[in-house]
C-alpha atoms as a PDB file:
ATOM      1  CA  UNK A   1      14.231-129.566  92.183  1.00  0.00           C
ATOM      2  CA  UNK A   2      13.790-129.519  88.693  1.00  0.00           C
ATOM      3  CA  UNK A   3      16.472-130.534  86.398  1.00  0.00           C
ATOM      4  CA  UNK A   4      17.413-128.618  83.435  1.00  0.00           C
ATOM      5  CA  UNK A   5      16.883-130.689  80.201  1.00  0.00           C
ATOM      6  CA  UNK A   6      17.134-130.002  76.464  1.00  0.00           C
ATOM      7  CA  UNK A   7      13.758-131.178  73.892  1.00  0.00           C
ATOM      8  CA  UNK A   8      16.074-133.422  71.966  1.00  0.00           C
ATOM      9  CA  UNK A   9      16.636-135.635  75.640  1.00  0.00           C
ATOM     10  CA  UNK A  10      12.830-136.112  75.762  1.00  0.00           C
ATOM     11  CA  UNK A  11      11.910-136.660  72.386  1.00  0.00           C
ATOM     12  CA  UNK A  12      15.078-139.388  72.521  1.00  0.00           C
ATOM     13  CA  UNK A  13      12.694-140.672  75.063  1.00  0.00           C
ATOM     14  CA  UNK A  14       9.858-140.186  73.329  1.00  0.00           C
ATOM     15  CA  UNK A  15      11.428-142.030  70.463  1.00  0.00           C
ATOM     16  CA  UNK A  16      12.554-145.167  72.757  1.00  0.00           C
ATOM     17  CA  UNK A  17       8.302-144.804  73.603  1.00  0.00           C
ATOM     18  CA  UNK A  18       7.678-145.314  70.272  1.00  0.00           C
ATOM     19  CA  UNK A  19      10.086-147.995  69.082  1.00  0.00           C
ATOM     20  CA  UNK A  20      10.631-149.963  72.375  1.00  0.00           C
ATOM     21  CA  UNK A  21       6.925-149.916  73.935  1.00  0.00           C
ATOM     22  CA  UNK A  22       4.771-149.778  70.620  1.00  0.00           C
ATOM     23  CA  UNK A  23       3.218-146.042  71.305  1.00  0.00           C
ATOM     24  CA  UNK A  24       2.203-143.781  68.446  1.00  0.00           C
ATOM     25  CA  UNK A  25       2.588-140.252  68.767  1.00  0.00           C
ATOM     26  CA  UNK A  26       1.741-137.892  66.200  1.00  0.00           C
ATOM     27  CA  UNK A  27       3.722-134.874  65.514  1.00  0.00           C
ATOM     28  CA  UNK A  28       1.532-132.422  66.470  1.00  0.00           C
ATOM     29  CA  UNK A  29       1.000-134.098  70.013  1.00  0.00           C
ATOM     30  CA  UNK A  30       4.350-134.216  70.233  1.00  0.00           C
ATOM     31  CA  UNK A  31       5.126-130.559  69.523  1.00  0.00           C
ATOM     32  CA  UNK A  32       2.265-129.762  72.406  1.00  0.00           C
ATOM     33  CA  UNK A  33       4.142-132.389  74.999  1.00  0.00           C
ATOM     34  CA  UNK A  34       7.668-130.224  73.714  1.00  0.00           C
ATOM     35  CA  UNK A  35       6.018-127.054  74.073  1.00  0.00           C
ATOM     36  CA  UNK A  36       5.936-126.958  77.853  1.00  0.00           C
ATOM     37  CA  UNK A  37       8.747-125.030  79.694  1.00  0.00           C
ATOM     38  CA  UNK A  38       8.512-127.253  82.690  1.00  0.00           C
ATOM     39  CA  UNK A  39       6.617-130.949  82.698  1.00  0.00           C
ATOM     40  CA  UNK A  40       6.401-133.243  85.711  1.00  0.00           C
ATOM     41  CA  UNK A  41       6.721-136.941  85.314  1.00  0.00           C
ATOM     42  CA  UNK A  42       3.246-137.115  85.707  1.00  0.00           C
ATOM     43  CA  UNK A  43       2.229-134.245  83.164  1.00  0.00           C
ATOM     44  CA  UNK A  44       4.222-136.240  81.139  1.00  0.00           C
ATOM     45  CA  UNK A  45       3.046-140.199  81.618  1.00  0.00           C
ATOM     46  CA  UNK A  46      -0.885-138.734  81.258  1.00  0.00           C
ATOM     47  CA  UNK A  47       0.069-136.466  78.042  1.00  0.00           C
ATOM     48  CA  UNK A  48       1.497-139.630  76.340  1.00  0.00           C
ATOM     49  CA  UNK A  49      -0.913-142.484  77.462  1.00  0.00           C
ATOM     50  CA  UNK A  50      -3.726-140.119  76.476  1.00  0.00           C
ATOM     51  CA  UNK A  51      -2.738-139.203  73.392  1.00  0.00           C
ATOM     52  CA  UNK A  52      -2.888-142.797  72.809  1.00  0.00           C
ATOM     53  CA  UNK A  53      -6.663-143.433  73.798  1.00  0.00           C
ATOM     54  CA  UNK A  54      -5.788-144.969  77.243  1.00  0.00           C
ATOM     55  CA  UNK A  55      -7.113-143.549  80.188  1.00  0.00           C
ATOM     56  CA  UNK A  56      -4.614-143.074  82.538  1.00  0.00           C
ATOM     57  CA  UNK A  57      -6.763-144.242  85.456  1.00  0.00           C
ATOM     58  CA  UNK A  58      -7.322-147.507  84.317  1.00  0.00           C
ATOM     59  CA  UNK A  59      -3.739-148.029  82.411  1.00  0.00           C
ATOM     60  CA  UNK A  60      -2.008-148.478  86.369  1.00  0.00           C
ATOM     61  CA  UNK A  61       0.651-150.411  84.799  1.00  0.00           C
ATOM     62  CA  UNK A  62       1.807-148.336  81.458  1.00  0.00           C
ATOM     63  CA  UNK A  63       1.939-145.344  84.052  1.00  0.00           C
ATOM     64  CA  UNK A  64       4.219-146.828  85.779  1.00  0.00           C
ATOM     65  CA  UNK A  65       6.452-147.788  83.293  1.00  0.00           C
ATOM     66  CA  UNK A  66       6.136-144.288  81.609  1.00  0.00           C
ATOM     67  CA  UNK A  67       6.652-142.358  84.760  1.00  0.00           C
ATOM     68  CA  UNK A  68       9.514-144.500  85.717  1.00  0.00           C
ATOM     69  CA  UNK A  69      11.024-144.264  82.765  1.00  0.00           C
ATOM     70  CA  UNK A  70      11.194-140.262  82.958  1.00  0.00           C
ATOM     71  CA  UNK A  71      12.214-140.412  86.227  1.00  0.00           C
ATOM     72  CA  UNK A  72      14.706-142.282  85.671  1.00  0.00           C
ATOM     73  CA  UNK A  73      16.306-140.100  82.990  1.00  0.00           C
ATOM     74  CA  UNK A  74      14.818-136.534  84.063  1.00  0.00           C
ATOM     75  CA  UNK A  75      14.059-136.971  87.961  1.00  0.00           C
ATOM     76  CA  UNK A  76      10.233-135.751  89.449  1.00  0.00           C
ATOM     77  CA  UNK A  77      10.302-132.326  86.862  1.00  0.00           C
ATOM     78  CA  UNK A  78      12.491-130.905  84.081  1.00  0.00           C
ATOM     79  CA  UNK A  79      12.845-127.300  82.477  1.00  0.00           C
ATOM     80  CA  UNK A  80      13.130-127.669  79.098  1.00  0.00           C
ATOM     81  CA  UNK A  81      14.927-125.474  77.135  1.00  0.00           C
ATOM     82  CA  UNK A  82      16.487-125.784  73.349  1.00  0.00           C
END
């Protein structure tokens, strides 16, 4: 079930990315990971690690963290809206 979420929760989360766990995320790859009406955990994990360089295959344990870390706040798939 997806959970109904608004693009300032994620980019908080995208922030705490940034700050806490040392990614860099441009603005413009940001707008394109806000710009989805729905996103799965996994759209999610492989839209930030890649927009980082890292291959998501190889990067097993920065998935996990990223995943878990939307899970944990979203659940498996949000609906974003304002």
């Amino acid at each position: 079930m997806k959970q109904k979420s608004n693009k300032s929760e994620l980019k908080s989360l995208i922030n705490k990315l940034i700050s806490k766990y040392g990614f860099t995320i441009y603005p413009d790859q940001e707008e394109l990971i806000l710009s989805h009406e729905t996103l799965t955990a996994d759209e999610f994990t492989e839209n930030i690690l890649i927009s980082n360089g890292l291959d998501p295959k190889l990067e097993l344990n920065l998935y996990r963290t990223v995943k878990r870390l939307f899970t944990d706040r979203f659940g498996n798939e949000i609906y974003l809206d304002n």
